[in-house]
PDB file of N, CA and C in Angstrom:
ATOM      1  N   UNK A   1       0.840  -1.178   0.000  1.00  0.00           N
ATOM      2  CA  UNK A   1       0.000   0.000   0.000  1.00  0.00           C
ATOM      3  C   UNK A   1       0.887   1.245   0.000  1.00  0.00           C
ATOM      4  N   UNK A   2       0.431   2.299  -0.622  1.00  0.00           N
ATOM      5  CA  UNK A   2       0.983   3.816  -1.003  1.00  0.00           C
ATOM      6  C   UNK A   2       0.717   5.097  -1.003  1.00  0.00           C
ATOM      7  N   UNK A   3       0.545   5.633   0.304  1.00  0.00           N
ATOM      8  CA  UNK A   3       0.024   6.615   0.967  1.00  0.00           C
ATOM      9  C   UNK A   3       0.722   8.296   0.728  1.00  0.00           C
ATOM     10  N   UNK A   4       0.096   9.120   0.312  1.00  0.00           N
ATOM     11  CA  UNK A   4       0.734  10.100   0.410  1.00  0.00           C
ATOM     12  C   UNK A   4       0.868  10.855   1.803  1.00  0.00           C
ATOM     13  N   UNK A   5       1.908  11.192   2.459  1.00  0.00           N
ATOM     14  CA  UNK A   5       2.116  11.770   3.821  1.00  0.00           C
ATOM     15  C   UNK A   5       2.047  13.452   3.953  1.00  0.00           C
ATOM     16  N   UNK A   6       3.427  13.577   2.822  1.00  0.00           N
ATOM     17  CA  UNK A   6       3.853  15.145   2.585  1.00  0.00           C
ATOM     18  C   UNK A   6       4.543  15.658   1.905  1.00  0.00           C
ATOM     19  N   UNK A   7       5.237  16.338   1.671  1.00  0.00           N
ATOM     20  CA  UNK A   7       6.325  16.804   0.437  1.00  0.00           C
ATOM     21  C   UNK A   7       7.729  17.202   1.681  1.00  0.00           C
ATOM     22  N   UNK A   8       8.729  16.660   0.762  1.00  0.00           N
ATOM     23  CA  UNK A   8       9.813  17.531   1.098  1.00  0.00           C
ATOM     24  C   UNK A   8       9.959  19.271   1.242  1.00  0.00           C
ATOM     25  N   UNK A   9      10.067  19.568   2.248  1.00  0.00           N
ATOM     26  CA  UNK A   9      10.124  21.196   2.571  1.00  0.00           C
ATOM     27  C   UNK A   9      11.375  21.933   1.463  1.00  0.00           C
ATOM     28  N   UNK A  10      12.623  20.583   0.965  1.00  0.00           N
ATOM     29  CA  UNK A  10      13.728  21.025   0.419  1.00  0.00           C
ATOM     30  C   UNK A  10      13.025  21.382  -1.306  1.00  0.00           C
ATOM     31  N   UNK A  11      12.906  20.194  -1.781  1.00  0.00           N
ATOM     32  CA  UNK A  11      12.318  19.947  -3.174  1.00  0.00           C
ATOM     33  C   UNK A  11      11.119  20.024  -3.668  1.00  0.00           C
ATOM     34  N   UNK A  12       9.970  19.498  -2.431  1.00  0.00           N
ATOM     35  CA  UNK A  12       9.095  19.017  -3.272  1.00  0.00           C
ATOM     36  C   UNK A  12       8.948  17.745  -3.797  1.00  0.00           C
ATOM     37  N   UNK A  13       9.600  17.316  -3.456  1.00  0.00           N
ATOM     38  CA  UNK A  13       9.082  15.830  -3.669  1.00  0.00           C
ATOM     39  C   UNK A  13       8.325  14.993  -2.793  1.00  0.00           C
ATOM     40  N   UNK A  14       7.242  14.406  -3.230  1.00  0.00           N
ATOM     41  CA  UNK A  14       6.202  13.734  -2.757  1.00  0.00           C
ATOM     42  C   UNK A  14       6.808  12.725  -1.827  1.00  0.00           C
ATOM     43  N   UNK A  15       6.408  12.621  -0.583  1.00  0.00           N
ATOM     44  CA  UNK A  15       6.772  11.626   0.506  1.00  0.00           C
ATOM     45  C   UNK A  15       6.084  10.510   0.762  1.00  0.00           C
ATOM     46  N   UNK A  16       5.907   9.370   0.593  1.00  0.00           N
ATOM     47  CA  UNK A  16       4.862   8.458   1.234  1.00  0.00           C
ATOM     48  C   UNK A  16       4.896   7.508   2.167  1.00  0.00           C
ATOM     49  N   UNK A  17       4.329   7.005   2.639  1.00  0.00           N
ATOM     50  CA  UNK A  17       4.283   5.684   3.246  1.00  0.00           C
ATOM     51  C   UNK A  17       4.041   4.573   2.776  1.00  0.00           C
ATOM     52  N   UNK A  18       4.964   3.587   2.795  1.00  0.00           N
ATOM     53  CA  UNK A  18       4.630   2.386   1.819  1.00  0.00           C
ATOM     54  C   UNK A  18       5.245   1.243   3.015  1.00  0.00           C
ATOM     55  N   UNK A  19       3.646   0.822   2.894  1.00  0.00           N
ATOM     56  CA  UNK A  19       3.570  -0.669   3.556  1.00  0.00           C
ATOM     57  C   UNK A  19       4.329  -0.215   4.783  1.00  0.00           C
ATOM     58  N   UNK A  20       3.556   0.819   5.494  1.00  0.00           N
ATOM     59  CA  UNK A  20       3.663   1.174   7.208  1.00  0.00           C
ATOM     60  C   UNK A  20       5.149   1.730   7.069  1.00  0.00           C
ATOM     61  N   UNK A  21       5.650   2.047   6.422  1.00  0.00           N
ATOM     62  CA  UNK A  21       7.552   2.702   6.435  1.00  0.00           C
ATOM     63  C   UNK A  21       7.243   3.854   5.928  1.00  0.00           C
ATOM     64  N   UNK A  22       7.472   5.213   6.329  1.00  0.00           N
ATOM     65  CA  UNK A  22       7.983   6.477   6.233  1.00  0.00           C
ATOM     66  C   UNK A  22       9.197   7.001   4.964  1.00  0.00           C
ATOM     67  N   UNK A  23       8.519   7.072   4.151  1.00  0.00           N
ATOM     68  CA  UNK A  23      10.232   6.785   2.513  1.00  0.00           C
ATOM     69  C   UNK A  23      10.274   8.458   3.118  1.00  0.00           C
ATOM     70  N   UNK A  24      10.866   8.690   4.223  1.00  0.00           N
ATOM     71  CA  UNK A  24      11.636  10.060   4.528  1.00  0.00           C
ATOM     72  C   UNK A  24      12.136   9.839   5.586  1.00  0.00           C
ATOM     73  N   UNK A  25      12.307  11.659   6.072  1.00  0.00           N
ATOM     74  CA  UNK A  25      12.756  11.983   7.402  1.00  0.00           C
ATOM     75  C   UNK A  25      12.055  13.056   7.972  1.00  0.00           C
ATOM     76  N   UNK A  26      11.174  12.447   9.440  1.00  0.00           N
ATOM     77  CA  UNK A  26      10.616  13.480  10.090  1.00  0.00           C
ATOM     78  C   UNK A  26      11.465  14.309  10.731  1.00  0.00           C
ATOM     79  N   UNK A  27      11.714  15.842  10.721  1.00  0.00           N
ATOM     80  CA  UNK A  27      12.372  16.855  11.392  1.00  0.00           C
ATOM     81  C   UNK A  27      11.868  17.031  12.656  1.00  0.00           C
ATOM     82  N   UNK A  28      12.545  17.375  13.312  1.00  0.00           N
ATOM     83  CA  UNK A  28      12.473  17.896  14.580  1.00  0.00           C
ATOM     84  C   UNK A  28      11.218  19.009  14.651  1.00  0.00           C
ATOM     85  N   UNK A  29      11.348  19.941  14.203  1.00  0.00           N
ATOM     86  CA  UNK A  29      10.481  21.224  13.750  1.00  0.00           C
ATOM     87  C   UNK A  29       8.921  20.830  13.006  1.00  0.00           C
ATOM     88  N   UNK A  30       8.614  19.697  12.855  1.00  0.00           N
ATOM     89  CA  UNK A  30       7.503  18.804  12.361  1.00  0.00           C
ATOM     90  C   UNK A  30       7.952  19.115  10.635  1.00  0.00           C
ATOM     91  N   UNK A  31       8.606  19.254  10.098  1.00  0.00           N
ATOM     92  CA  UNK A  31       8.875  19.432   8.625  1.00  0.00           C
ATOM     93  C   UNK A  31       9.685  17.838   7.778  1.00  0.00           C
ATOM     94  N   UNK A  32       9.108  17.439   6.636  1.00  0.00           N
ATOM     95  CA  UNK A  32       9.687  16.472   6.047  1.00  0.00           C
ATOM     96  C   UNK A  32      10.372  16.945   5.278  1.00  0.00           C
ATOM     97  N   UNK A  33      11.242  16.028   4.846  1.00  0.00           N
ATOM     98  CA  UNK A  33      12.397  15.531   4.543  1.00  0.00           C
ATOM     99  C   UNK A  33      12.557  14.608   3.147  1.00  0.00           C
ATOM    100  N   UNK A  34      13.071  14.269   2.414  1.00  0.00           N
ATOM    101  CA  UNK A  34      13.446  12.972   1.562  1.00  0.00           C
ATOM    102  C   UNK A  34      15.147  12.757   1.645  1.00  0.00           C
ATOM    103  N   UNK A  35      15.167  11.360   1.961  1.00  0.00           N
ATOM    104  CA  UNK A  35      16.393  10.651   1.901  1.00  0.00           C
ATOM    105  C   UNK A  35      17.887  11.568   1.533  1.00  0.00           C
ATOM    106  N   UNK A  36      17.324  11.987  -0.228  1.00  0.00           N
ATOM    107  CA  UNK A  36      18.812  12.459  -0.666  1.00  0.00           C
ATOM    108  C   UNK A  36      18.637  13.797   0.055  1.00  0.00           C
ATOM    109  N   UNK A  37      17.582  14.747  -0.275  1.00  0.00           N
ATOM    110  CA  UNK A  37      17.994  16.293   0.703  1.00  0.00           C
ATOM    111  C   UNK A  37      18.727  16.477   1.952  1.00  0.00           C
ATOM    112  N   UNK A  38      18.032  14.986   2.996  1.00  0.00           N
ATOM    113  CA  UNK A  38      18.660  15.113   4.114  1.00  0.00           C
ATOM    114  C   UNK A  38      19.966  14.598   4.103  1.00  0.00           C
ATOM    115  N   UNK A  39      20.622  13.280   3.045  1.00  0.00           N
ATOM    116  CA  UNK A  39      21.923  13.571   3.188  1.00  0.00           C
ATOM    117  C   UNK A  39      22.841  14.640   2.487  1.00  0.00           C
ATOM    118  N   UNK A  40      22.139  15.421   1.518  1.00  0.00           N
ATOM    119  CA  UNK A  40      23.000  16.288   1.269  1.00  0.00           C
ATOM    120  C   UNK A  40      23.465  17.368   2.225  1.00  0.00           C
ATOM    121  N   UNK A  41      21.789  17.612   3.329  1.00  0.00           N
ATOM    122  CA  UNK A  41      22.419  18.424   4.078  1.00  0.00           C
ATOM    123  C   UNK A  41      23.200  18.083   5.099  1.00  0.00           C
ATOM    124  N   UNK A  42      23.102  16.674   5.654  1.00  0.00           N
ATOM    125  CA  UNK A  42      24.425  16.075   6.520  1.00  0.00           C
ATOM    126  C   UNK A  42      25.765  16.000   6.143  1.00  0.00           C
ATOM    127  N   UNK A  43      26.137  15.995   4.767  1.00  0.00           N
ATOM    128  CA  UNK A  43      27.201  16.103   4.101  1.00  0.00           C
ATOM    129  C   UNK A  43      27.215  17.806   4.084  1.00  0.00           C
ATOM    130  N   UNK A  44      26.992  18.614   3.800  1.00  0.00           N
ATOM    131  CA  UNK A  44      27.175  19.702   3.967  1.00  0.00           C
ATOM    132  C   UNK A  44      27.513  20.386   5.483  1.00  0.00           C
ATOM    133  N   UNK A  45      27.006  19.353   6.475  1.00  0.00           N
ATOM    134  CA  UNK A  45      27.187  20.349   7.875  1.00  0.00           C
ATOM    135  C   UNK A  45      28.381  19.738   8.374  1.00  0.00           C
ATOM    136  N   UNK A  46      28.672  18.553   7.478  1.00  0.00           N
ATOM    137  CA  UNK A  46      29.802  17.968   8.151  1.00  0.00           C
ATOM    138  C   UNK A  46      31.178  18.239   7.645  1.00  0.00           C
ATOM    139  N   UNK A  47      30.645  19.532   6.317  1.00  0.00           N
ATOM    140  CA  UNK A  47      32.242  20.258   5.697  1.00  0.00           C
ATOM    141  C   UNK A  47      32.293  21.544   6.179  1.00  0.00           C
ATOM    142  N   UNK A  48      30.581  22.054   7.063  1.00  0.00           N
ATOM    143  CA  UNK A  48      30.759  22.938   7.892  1.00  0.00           C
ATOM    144  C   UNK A  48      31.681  22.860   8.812  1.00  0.00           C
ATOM    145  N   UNK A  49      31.463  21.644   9.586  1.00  0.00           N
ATOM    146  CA  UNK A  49      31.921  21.427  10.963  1.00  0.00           C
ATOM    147  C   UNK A  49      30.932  21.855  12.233  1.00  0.00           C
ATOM    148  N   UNK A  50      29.795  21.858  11.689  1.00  0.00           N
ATOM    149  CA  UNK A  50      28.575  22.097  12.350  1.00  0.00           C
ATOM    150  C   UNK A  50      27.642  20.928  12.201  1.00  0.00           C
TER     151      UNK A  50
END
């Protein structure tokens, strides 16, 4: 089953739930996420050093 949840706050890309799993990342701040945005921005804070 293939549920729409929310969009990425980064892109826009459609988030869903498939078969009870979350294909994202819930934020802290209640804002979603998708997979690659959030590692780009972990790769980015980690050439911050933040």
């Amino acid at each position: 089953m293939r549920e729409l949840v929310d969009y990425c706050y980064l892109c826009q890309k459609p988030l869903y739930c498939l078969d009870g799993f979350f294909n994202g990342v819930q934020k802290e701040n209640g804002k979603s996420s998708c997979f690659e945005c959030e590692e780009r921005n972990q790769e980015g804070e980690k050439k911050d050093g933040t």
